[in-house]
C-alpha atoms as a PDB file:
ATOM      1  CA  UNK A   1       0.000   0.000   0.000  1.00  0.00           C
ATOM      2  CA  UNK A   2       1.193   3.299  -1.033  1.00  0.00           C
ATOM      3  CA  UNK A   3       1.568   5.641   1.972  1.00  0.00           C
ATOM      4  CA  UNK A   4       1.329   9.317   1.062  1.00  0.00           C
ATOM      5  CA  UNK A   5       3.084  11.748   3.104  1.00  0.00           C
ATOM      6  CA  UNK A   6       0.746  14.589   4.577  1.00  0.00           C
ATOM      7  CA  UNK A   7       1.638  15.940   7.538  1.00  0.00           C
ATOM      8  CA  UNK A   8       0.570  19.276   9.002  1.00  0.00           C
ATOM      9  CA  UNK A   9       3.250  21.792   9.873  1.00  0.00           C
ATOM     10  CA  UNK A  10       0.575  24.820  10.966  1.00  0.00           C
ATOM     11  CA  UNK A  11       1.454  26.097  14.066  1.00  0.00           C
ATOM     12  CA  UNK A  12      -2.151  25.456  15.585  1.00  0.00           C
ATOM     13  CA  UNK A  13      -1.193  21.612  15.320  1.00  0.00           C
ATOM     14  CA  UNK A  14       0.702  18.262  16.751  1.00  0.00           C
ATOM     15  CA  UNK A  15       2.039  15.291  14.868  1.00  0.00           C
ATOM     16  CA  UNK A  16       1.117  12.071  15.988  1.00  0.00           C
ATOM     17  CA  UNK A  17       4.094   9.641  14.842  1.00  0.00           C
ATOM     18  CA  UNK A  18       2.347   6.460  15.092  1.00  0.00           C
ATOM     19  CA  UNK A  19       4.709   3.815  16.591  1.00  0.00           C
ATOM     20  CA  UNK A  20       8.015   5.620  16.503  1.00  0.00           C
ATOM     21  CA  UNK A  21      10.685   2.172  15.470  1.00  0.00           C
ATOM     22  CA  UNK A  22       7.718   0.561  13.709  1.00  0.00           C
ATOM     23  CA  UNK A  23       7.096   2.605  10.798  1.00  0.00           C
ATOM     24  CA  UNK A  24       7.624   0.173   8.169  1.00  0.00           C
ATOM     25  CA  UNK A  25       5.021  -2.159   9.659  1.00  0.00           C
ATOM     26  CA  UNK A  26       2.034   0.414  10.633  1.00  0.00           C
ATOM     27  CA  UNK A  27       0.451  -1.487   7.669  1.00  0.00           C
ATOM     28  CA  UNK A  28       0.829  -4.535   9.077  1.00  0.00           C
ATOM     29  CA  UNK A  29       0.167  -3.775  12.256  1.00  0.00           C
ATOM     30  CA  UNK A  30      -3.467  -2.005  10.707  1.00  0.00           C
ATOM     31  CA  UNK A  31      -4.339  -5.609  10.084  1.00  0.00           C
ATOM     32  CA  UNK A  32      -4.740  -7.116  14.038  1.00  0.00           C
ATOM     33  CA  UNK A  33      -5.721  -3.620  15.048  1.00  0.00           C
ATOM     34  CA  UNK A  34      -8.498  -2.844  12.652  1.00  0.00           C
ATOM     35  CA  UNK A  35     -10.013  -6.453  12.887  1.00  0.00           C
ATOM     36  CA  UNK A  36     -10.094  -6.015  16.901  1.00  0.00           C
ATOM     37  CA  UNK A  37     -12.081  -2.846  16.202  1.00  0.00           C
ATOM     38  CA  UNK A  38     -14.275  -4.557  13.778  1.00  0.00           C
ATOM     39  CA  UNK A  39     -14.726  -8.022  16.085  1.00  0.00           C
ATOM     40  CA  UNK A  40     -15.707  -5.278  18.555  1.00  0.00           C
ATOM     41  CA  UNK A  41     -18.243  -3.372  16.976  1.00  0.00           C
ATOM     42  CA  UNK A  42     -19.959  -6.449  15.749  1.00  0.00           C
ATOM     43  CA  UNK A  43     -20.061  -7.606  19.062  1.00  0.00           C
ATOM     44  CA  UNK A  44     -21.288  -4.767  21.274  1.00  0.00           C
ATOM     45  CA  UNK A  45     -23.913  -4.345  19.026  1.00  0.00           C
ATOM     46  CA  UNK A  46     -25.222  -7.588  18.749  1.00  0.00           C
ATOM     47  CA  UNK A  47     -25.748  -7.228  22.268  1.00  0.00           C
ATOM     48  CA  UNK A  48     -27.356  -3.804  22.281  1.00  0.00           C
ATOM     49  CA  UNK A  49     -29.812  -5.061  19.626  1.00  0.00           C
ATOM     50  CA  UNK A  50     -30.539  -8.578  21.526  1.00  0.00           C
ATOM     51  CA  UNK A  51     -31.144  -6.381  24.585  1.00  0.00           C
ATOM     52  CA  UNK A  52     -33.271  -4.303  22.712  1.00  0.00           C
ATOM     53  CA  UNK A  53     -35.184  -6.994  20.781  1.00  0.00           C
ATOM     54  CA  UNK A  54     -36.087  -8.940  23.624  1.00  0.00           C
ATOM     55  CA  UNK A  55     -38.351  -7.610  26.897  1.00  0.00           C
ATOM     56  CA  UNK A  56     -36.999 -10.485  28.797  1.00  0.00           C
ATOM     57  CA  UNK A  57     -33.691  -8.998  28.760  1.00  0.00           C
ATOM     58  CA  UNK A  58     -34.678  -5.578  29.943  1.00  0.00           C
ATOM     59  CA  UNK A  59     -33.711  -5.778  33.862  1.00  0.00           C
ATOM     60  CA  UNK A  60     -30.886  -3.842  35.418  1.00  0.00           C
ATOM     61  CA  UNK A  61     -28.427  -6.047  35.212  1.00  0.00           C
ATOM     62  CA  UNK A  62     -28.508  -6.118  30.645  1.00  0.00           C
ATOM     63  CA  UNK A  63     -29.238  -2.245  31.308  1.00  0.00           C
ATOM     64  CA  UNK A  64     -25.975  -2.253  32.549  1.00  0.00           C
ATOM     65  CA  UNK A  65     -24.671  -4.457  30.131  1.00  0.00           C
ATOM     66  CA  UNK A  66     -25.553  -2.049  27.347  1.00  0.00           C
ATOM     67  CA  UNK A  67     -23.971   0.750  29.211  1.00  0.00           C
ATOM     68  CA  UNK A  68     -20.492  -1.177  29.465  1.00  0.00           C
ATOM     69  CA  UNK A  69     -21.317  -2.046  25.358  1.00  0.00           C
ATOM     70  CA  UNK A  70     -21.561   1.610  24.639  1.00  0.00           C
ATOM     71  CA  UNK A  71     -18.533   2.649  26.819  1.00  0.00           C
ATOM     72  CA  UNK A  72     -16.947  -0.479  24.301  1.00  0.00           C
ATOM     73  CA  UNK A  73     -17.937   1.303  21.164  1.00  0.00           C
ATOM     74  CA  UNK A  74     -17.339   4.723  22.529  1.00  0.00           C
ATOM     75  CA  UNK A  75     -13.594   4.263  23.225  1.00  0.00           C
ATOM     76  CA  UNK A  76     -11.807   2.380  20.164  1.00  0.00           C
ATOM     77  CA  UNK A  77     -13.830   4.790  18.177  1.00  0.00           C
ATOM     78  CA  UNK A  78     -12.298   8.058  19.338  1.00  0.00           C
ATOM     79  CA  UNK A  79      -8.499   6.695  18.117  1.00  0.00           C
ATOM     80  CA  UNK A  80      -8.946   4.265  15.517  1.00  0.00           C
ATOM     81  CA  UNK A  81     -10.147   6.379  12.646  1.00  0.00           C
ATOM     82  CA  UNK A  82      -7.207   8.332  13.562  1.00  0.00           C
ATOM     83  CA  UNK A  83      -4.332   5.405  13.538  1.00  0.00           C
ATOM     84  CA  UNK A  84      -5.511   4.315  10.379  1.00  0.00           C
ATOM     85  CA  UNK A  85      -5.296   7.256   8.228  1.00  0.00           C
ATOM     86  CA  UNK A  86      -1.296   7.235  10.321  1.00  0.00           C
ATOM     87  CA  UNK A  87      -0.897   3.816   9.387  1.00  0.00           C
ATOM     88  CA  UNK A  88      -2.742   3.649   5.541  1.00  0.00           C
ATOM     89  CA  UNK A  89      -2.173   7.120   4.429  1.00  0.00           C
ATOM     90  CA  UNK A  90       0.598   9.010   6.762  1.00  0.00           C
ATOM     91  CA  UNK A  91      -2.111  11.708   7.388  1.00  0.00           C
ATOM     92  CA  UNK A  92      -0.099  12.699  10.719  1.00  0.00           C
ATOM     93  CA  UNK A  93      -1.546  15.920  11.668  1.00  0.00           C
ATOM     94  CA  UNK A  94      -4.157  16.775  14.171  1.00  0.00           C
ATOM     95  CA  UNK A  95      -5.134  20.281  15.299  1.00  0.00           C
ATOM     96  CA  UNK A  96      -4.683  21.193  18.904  1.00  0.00           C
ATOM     97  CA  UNK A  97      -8.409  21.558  20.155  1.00  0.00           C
ATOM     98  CA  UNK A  98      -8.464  18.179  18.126  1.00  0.00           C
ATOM     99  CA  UNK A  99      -6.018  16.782  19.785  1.00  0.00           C
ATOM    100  CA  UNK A 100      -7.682  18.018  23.612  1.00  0.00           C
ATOM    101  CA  UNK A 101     -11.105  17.190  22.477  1.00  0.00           C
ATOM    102  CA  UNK A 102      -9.854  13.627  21.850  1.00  0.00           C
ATOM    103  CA  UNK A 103      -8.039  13.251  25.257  1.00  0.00           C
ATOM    104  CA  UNK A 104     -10.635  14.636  27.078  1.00  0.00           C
ATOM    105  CA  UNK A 105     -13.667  11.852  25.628  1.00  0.00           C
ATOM    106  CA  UNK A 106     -10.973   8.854  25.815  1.00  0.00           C
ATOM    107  CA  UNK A 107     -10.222   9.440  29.762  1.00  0.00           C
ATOM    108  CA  UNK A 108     -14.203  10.608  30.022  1.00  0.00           C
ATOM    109  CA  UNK A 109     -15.107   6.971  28.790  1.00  0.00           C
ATOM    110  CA  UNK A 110     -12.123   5.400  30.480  1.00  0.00           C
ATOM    111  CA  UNK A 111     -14.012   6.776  33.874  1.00  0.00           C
ATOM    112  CA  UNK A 112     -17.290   5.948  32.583  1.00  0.00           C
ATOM    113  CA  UNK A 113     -16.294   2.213  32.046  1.00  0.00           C
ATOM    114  CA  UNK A 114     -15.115   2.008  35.539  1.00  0.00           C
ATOM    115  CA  UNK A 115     -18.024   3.363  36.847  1.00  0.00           C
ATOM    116  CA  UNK A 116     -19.908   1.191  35.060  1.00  0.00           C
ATOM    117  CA  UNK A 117     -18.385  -1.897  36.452  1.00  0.00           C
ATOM    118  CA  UNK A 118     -18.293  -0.617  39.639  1.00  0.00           C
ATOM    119  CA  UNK A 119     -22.324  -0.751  39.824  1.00  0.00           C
ATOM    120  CA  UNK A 120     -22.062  -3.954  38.227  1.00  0.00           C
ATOM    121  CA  UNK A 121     -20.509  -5.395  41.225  1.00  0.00           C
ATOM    122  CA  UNK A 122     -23.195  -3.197  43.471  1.00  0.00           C
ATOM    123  CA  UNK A 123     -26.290  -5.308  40.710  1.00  0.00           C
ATOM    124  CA  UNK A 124     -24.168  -8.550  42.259  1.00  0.00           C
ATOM    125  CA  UNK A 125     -24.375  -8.180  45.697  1.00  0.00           C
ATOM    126  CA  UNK A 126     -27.826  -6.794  45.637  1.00  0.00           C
ATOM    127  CA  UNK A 127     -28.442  -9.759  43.593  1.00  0.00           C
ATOM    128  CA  UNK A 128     -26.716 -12.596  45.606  1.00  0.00           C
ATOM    129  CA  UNK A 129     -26.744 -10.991  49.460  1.00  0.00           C
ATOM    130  CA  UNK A 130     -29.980  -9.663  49.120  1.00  0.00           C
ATOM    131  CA  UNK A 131     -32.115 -11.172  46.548  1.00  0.00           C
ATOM    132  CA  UNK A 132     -35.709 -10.835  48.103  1.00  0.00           C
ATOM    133  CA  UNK A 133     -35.279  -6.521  47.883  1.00  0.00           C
ATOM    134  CA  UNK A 134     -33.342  -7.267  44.535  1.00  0.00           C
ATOM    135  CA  UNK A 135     -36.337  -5.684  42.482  1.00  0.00           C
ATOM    136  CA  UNK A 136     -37.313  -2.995  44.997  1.00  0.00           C
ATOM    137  CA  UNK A 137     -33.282  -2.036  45.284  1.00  0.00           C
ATOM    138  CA  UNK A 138     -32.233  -1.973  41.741  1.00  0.00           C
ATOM    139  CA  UNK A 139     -34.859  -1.129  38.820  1.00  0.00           C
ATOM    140  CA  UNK A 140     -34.300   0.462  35.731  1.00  0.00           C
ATOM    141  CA  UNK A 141     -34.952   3.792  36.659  1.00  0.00           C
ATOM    142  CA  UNK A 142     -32.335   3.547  39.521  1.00  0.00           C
ATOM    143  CA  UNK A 143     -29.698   2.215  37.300  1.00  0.00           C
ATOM    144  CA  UNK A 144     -30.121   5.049  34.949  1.00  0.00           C
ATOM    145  CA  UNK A 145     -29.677   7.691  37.878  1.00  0.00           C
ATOM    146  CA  UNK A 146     -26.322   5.486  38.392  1.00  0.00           C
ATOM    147  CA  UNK A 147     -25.215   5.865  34.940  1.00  0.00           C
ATOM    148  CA  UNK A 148     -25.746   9.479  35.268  1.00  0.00           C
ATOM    149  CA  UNK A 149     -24.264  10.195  37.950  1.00  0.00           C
ATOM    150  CA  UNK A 150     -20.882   7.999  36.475  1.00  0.00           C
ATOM    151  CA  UNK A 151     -21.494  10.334  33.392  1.00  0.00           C
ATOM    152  CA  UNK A 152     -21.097  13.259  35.501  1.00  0.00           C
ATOM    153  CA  UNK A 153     -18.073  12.167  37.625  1.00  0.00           C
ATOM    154  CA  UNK A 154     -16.201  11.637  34.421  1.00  0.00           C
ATOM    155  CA  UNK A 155     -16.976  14.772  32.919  1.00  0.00           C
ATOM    156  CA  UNK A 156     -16.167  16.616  36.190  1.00  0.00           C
ATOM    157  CA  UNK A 157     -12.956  14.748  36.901  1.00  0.00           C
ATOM    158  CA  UNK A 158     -11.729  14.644  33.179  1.00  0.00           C
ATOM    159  CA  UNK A 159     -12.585  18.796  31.717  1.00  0.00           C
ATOM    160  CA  UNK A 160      -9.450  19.926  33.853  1.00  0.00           C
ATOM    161  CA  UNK A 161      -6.798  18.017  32.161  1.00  0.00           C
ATOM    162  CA  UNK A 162      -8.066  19.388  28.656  1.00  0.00           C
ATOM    163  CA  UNK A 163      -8.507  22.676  30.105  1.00  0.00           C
ATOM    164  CA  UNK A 164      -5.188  23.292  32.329  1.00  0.00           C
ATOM    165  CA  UNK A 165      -3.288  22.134  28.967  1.00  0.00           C
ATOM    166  CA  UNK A 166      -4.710  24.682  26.820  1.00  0.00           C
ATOM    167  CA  UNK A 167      -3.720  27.493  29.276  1.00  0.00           C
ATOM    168  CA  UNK A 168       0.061  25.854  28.686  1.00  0.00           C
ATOM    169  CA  UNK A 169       2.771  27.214  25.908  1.00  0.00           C
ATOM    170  CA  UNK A 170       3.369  24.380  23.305  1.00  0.00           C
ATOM    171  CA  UNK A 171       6.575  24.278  22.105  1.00  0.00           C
ATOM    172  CA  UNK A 172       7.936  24.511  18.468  1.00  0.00           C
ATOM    173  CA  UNK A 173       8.385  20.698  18.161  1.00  0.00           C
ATOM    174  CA  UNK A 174       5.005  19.589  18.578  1.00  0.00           C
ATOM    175  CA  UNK A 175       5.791  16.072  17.253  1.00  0.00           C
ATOM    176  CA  UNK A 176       4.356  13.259  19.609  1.00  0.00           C
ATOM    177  CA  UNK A 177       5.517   9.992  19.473  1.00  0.00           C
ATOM    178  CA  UNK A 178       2.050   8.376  19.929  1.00  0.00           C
ATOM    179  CA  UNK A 179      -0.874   6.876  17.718  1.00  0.00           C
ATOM    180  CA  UNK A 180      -3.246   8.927  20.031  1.00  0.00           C
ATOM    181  CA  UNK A 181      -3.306  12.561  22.102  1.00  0.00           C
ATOM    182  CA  UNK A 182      -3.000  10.595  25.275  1.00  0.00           C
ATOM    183  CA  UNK A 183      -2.937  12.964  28.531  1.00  0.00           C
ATOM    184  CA  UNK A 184       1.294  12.590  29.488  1.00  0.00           C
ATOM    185  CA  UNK A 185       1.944  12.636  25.948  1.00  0.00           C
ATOM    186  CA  UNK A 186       0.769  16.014  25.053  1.00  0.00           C
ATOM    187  CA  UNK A 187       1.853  17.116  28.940  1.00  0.00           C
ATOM    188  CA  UNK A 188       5.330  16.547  27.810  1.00  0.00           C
ATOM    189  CA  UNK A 189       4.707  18.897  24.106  1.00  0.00           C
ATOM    190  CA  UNK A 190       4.167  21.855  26.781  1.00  0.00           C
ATOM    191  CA  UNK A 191       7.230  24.128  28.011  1.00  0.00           C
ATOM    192  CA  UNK A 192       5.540  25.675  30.493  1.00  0.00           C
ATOM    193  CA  UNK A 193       5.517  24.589  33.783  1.00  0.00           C
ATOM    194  CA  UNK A 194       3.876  21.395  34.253  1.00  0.00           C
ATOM    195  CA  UNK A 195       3.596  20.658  38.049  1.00  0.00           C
ATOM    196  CA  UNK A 196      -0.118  21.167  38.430  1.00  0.00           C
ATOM    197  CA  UNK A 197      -0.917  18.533  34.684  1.00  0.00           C
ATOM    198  CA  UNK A 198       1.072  16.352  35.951  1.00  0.00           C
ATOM    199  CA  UNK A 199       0.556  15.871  39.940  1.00  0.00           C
ATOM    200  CA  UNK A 200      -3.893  16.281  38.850  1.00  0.00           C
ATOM    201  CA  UNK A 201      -3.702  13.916  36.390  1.00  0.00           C
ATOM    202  CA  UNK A 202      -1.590  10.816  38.874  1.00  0.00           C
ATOM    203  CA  UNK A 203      -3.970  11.965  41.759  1.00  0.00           C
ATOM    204  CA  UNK A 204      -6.553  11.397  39.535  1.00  0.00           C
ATOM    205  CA  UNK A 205      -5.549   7.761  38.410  1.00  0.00           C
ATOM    206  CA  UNK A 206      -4.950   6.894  41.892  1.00  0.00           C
ATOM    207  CA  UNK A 207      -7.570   8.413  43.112  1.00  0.00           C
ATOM    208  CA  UNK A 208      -9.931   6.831  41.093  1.00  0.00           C
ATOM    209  CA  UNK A 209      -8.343   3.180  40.617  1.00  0.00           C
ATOM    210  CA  UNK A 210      -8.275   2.789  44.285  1.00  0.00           C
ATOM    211  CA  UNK A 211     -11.337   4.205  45.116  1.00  0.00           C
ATOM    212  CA  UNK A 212     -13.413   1.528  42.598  1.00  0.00           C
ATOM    213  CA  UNK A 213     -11.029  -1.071  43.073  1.00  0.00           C
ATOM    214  CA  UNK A 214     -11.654  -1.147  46.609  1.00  0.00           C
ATOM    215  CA  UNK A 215     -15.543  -0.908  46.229  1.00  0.00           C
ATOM    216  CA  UNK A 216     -15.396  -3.970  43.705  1.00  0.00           C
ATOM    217  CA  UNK A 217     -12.755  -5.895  46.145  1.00  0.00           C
ATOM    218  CA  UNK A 218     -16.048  -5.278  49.031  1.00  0.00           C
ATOM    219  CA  UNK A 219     -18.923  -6.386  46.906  1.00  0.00           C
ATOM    220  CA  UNK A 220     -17.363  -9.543  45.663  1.00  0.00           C
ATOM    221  CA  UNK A 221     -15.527  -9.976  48.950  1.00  0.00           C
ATOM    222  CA  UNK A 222     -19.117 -10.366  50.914  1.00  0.00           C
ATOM    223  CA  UNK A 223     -20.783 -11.618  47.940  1.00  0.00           C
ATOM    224  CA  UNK A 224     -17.706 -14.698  48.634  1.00  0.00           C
ATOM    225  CA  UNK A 225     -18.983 -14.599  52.061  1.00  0.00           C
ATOM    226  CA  UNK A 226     -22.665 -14.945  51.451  1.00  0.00           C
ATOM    227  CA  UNK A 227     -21.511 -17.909  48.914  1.00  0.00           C
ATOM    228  CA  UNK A 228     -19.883 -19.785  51.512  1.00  0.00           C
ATOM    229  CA  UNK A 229     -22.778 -19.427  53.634  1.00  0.00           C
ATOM    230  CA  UNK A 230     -25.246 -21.334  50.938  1.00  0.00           C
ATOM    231  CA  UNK A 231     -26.561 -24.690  51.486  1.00  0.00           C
ATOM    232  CA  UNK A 232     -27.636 -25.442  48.016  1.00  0.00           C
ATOM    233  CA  UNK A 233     -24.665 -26.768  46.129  1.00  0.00           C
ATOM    234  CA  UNK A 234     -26.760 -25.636  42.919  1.00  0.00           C
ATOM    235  CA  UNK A 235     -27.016 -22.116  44.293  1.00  0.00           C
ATOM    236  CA  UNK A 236     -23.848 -22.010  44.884  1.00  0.00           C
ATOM    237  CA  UNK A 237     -22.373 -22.903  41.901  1.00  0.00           C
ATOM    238  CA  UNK A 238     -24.859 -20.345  40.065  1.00  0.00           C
ATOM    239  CA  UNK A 239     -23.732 -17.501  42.718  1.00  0.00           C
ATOM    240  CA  UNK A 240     -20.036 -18.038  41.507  1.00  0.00           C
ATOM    241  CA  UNK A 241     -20.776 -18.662  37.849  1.00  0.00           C
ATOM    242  CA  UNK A 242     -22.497 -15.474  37.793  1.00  0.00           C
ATOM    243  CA  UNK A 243     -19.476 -13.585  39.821  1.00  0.00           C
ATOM    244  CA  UNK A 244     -16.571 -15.045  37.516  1.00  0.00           C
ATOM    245  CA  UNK A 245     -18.082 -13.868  34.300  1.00  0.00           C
ATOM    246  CA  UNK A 246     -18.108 -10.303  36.294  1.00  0.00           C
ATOM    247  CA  UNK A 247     -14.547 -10.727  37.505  1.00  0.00           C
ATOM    248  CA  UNK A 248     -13.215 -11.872  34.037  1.00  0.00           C
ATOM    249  CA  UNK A 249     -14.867  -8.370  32.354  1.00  0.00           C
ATOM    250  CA  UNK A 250     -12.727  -6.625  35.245  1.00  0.00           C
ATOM    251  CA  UNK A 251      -9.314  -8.638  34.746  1.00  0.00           C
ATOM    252  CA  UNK A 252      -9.708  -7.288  31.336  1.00  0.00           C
ATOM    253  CA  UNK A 253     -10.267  -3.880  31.929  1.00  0.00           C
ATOM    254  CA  UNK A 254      -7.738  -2.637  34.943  1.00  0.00           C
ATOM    255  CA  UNK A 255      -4.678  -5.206  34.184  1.00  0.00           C
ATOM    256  CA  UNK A 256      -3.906  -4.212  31.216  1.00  0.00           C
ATOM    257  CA  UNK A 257      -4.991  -0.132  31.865  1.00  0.00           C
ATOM    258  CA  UNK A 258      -2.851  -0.391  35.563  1.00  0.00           C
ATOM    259  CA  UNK A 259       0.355  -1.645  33.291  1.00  0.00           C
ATOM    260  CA  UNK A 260      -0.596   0.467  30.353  1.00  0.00           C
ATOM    261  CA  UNK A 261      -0.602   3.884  32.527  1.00  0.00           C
ATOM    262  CA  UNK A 262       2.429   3.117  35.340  1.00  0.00           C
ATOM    263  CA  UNK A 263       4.492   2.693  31.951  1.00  0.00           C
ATOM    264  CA  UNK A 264       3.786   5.767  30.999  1.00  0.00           C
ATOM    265  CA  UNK A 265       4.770   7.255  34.217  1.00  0.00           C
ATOM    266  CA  UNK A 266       7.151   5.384  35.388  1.00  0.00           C
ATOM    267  CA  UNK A 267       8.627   2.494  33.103  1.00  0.00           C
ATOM    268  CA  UNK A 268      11.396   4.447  31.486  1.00  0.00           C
ATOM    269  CA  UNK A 269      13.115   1.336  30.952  1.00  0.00           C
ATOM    270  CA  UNK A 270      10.547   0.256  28.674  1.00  0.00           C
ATOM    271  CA  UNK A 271      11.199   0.858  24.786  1.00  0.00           C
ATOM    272  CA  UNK A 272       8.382   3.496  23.797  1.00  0.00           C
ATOM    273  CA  UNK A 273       7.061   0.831  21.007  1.00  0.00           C
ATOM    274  CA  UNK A 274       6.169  -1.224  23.779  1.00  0.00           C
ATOM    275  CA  UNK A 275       3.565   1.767  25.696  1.00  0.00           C
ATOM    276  CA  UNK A 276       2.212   2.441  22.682  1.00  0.00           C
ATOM    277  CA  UNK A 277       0.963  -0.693  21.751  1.00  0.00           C
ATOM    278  CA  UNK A 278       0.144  -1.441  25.210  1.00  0.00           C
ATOM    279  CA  UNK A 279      -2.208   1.461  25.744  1.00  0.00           C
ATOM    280  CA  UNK A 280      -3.437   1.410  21.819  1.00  0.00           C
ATOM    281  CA  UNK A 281      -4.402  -2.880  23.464  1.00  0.00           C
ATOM    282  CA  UNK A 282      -5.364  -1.224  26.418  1.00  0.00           C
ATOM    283  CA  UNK A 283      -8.021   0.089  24.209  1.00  0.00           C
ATOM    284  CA  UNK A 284      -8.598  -2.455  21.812  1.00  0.00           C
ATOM    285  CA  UNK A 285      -8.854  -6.181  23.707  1.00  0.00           C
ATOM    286  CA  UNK A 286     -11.485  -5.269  26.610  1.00  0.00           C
ATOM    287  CA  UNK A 287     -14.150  -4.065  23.842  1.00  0.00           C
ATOM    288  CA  UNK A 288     -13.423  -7.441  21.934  1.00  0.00           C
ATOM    289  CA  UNK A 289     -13.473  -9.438  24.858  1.00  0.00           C
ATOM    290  CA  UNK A 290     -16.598  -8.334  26.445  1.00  0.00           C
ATOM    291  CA  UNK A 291     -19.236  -9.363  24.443  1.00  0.00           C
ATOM    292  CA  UNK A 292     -17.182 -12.810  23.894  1.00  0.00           C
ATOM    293  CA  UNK A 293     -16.894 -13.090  28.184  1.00  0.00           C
ATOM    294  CA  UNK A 294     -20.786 -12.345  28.496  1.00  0.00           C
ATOM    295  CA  UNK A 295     -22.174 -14.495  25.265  1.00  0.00           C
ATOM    296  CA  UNK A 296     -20.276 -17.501  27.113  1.00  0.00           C
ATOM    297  CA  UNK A 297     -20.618 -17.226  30.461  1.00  0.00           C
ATOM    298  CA  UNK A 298     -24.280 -15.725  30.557  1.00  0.00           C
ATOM    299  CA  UNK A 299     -26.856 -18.804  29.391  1.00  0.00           C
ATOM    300  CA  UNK A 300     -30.009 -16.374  28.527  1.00  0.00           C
ATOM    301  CA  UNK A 301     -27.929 -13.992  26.521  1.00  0.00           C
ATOM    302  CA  UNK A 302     -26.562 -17.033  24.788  1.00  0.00           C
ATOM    303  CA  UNK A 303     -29.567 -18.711  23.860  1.00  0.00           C
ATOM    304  CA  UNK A 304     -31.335 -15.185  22.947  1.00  0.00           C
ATOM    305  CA  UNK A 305     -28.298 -14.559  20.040  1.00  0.00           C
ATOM    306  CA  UNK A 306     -28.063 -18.267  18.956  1.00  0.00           C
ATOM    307  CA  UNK A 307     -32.357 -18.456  18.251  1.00  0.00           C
ATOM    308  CA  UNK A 308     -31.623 -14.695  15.927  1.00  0.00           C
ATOM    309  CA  UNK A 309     -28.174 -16.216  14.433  1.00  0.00           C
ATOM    310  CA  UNK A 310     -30.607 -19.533  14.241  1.00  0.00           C
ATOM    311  CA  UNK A 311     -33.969 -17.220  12.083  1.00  0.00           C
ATOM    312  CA  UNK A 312     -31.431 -15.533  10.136  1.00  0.00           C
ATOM    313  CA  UNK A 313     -30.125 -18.535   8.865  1.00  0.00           C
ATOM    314  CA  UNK A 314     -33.272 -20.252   8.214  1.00  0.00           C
ATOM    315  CA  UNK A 315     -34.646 -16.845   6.567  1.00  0.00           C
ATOM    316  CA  UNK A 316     -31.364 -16.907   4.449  1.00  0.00           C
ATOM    317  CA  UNK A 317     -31.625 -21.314   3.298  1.00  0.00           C
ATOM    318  CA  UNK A 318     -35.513 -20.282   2.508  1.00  0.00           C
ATOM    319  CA  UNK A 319     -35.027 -17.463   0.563  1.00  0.00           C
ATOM    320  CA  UNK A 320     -31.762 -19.586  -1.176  1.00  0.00           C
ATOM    321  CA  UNK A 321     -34.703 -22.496  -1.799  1.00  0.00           C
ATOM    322  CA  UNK A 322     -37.174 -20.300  -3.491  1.00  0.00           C
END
């Protein structure tokens, strides 16, 4: 594939490099990457139109589901249009309020998603510690005001990083050696004094890691103890079914986004191929994963996509007959 070279030199913008060391295979790289995004898409929407299709379906827990499906479509979206035309056509340039309007939606979702899961493991101990005030608890309406309020928290907690940088002098290399305008890669384009970026944006992270990380660590830990408790051998096996399909979706999400971001910050000894592929991953596996974890694990959603793969085929044999 030809790649044309049309970069952006305008004052008002930043060059993102790609993967600086692996320019001769952004092609091939394209291929893994851009079939993760599709795999993804295809996915996530399947299960936003089962959800949809079906009324059995429509209970908090698949409300939530479709909220962690958005968040999955949401965040590969906002970088991949943008590594492709790096990687097919060498279309490098991005404007500044670009470039901050991107940062600012990928943390946004990044805190949405974790906010997300974090009321996922609330639907699981409501569902398993108390399951007789399951329904009066947790309906619709009250996951909703959940999701809102996660909305809100990530907008509140992500519009200062986009907002301190803009106040900052950029200086006259504005090259970054990234696939994406990720927050410590456009902190380090600024010669200004970065104190404040930095120190907000590692509060943040820890802030907000340890905060839901410990909140998930107490809903499965006495959702554990309630399990133990059970008599039913059946009930207990469904109890932990339902729990390790949760705790799979979470694996996915903070291992790899832990590793990706204390890399960034601290792993100088890493080569910086190796970050950026991580955090482009970082971005990439959990959306594939997801809807693969969930079709598995979770029997009804199973059976609901296997009878519409199951009509579409017949539809398709009849109309092949006739």
């Amino acid at each position: 594939m030809a790649a044309f070279n049309i970069t952006s030199s305008h004052p008002s913008t930043f060059i993102l490099m790609g993967i600086p060391g692996l320019e001769v295979a952004h092609v091939w790289i394209s291929i893994p990457f851009s079939t993760f995004y599709i795999i993804g898409l295809l996915g996530n929407f399947t299960v936003l139109f089962v959800v949809y299709k079906e009324q059995t379906l429509r209970n908090p827990m698949y409300l939530l589901l479709c909220m962690l499906a958005l968040t999955d479509i949401a965040t590969p979206t906002f970088i991949m249009p943008k590594i492709l035309c790096i990687f097919w056509f060498n279309l490098k340039g991005i404007t500044v309020g670009g470039c901050l309007t991107q940062m600012f939606f990928l943390h946004a979702v990044s805190l949405m998603h974790s906010a997300v899961l974090v009321t996922m493991a609330f639907d699981r101990y409501v569902a398993i510690c108390k399951p007789l005030r399951y329904t009066i608890i947790l309906t619709n309406t009250q996951i909703a005001k959940l999701g809102l309020v996660g909305l809100i928290r990530a907008v509140l907690f992500i519009m200062p990083l986009p907002l301190l940088l803009s106040r900052q002098p950029f200086c006259a290399n504005r090259i970054i050696p990234h696939t994406q305008c990720e927050h410590m890669a456009v902190v380090k384009m600024s010669c200004g004094d970065i104190t404040v970026n930095r120190t907000y944006g590692l509060v943040l992270f820890f802030v907000v890691i340890t905060s839901d990380l410990t909140l998930i660590a107490l809903s499965y830990g006495l959702i554990i103890k309630a399990v133990l408790r059970l008599s039913s051998k059946k009930a207990h096996q469904k109890a932990l079914n339902t729990c390790t399909v949760h705790i799979c979706v979470m694996l996915t999400y903070y291992t790899p986004g832990l590793f990706s971001n204390l890399t960034s910050r601290l792993g100088q000894g890493f080569a910086p191929y190796i970050h950026i592929i991580l955090a482009d991953l970082y971005l990439l596996i959990p959306p594939l994963l997801n809807p693969i974890i969930y079709g598995v694990r979770t029997k009804e959603l199973r059976d609901k996509v296997g009878k519409y793969i199951s009509r579409k085929h017949g539809l398709f044999l009849k109309q092949k007959l006739e």
